[in-house]
C-alpha atoms as a PDB file:
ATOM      1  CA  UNK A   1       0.000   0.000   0.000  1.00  0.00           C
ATOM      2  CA  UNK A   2       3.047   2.377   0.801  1.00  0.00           C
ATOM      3  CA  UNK A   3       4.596   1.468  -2.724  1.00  0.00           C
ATOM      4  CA  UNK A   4       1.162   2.486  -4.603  1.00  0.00           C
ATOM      5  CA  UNK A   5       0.838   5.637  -3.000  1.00  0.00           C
ATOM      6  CA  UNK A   6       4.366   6.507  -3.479  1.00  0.00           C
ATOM      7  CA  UNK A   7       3.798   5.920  -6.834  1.00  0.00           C
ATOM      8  CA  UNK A   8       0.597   7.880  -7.228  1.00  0.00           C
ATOM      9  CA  UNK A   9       2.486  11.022  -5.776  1.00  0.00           C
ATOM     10  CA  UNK A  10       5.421  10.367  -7.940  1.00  0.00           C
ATOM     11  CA  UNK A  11       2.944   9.855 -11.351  1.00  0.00           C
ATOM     12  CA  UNK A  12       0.495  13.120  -9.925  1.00  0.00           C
ATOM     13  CA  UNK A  13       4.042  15.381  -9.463  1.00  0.00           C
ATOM     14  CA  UNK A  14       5.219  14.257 -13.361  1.00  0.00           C
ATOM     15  CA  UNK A  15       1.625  15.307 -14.770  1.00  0.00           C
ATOM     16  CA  UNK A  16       1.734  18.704 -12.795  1.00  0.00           C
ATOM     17  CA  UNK A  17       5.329  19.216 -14.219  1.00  0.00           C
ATOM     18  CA  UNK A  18       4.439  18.705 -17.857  1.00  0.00           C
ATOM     19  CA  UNK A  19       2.071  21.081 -18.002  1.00  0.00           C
ATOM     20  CA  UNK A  20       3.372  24.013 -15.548  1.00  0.00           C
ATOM     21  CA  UNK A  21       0.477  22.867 -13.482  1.00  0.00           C
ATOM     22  CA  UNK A  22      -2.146  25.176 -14.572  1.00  0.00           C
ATOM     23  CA  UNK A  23      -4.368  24.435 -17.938  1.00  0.00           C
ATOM     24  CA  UNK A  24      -6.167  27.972 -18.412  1.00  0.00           C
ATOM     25  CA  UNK A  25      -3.865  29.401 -20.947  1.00  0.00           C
ATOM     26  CA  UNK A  26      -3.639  27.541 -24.399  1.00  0.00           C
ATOM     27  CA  UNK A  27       0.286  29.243 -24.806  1.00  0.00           C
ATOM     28  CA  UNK A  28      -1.614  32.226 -27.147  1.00  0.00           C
ATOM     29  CA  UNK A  29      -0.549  34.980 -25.378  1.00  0.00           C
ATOM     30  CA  UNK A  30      -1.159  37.326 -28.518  1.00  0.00           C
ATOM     31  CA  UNK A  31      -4.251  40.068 -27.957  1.00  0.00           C
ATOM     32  CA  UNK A  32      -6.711  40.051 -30.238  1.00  0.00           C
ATOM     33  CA  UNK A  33      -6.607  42.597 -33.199  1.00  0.00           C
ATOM     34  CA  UNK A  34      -8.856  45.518 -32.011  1.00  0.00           C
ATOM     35  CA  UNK A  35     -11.762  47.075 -34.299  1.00  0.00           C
ATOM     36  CA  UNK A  36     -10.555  50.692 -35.383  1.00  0.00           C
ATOM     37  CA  UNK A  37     -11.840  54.096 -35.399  1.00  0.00           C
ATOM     38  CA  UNK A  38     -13.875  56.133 -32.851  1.00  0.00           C
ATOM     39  CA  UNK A  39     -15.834  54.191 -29.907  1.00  0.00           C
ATOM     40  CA  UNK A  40     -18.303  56.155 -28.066  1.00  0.00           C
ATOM     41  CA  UNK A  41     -19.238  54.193 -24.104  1.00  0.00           C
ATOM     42  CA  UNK A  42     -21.596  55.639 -22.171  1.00  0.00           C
ATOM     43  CA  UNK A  43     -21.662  52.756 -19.116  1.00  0.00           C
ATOM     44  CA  UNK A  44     -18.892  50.622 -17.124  1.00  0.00           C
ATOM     45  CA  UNK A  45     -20.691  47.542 -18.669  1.00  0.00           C
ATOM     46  CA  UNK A  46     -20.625  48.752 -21.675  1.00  0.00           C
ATOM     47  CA  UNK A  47     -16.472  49.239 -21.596  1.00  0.00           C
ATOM     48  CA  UNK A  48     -16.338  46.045 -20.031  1.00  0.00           C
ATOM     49  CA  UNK A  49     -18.178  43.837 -22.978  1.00  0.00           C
ATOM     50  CA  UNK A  50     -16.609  46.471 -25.661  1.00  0.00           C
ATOM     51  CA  UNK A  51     -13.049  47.313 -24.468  1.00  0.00           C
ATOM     52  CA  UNK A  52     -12.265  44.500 -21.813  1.00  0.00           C
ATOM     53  CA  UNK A  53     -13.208  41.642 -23.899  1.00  0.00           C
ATOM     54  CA  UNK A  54     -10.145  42.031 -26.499  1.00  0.00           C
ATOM     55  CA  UNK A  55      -8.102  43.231 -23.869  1.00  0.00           C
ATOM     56  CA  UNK A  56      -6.419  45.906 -25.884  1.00  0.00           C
ATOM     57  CA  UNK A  57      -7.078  49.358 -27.661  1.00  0.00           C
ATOM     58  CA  UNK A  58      -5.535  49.956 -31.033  1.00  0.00           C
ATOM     59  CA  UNK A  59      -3.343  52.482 -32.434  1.00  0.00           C
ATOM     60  CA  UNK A  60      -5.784  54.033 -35.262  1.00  0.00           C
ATOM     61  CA  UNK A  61      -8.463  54.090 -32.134  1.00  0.00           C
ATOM     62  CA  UNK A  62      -9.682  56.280 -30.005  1.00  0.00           C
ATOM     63  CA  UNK A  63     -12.303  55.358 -27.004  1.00  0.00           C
ATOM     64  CA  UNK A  64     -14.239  57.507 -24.926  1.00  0.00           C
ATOM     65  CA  UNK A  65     -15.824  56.787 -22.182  1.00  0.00           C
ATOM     66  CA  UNK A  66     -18.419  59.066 -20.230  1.00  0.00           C
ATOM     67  CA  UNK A  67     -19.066  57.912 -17.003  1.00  0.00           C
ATOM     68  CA  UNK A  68     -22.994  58.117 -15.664  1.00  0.00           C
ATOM     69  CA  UNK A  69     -22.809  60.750 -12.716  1.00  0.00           C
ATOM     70  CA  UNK A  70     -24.419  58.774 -10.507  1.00  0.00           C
ATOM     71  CA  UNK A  71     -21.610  55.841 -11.334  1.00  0.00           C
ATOM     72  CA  UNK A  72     -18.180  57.300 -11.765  1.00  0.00           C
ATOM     73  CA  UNK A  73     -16.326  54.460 -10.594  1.00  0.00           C
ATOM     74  CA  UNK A  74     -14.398  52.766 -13.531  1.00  0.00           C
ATOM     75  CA  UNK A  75     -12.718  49.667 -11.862  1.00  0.00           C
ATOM     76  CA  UNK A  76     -10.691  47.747 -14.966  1.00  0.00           C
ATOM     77  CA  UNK A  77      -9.311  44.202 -13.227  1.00  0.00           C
ATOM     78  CA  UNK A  78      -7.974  42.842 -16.404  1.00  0.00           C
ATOM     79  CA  UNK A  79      -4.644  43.743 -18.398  1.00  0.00           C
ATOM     80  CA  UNK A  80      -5.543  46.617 -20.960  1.00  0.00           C
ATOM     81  CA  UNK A  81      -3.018  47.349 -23.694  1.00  0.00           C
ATOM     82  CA  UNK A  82      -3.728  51.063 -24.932  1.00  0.00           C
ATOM     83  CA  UNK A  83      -2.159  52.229 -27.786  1.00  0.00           C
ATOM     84  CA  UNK A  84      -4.678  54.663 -29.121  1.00  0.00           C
ATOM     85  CA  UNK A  85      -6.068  57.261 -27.325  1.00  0.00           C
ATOM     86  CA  UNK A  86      -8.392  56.330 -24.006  1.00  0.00           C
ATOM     87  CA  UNK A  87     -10.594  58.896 -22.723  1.00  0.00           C
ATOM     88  CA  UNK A  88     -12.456  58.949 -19.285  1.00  0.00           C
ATOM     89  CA  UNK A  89     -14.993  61.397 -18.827  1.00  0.00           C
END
């Protein structure tokens, strides 16, 4: 019984070490090509399902976001690339 455990721990340790022990990240670490132009946002929901989902703004793009008054709280908990212009009203 000590030999089968053993060898359980030993087998368990070799699968963790062949893949880094964590299987949310398919090794594509490039960000998605953003959609260019001029984006208007007018809600924090709105940013996140528009801006937060690809997880990076352009060069040739410029976003502006205008806060509700009553809401004025932007919290971003993700990595945002901005290359463009990013504008928080």
């Amino acid at each position: 019984m000590k030999n089968f455990r053993t060898l359980s721990i030993c087998t368990l340790t070799v699968f963790l070490a062949a893949c880094n022990g964590s299987s949310d990240n398919d090794g594509d670490d490039t960000p998605p090509n953003p959609t260019t132009g001029e984006i208007s946002i007018s809600s924090v929901e709105e940013f996140n399902q528009e801006i937060l989902t690809k997880g990076v703004i352009g060069a040739d793009q410029m976003v502006t976001v205008t806060l509700p008054i009553n809401n004025n709280t932007l919290a971003i908990n993700k990595d945002l690339t901005v290359k463009g212009d990013l504008i928080i009203k």
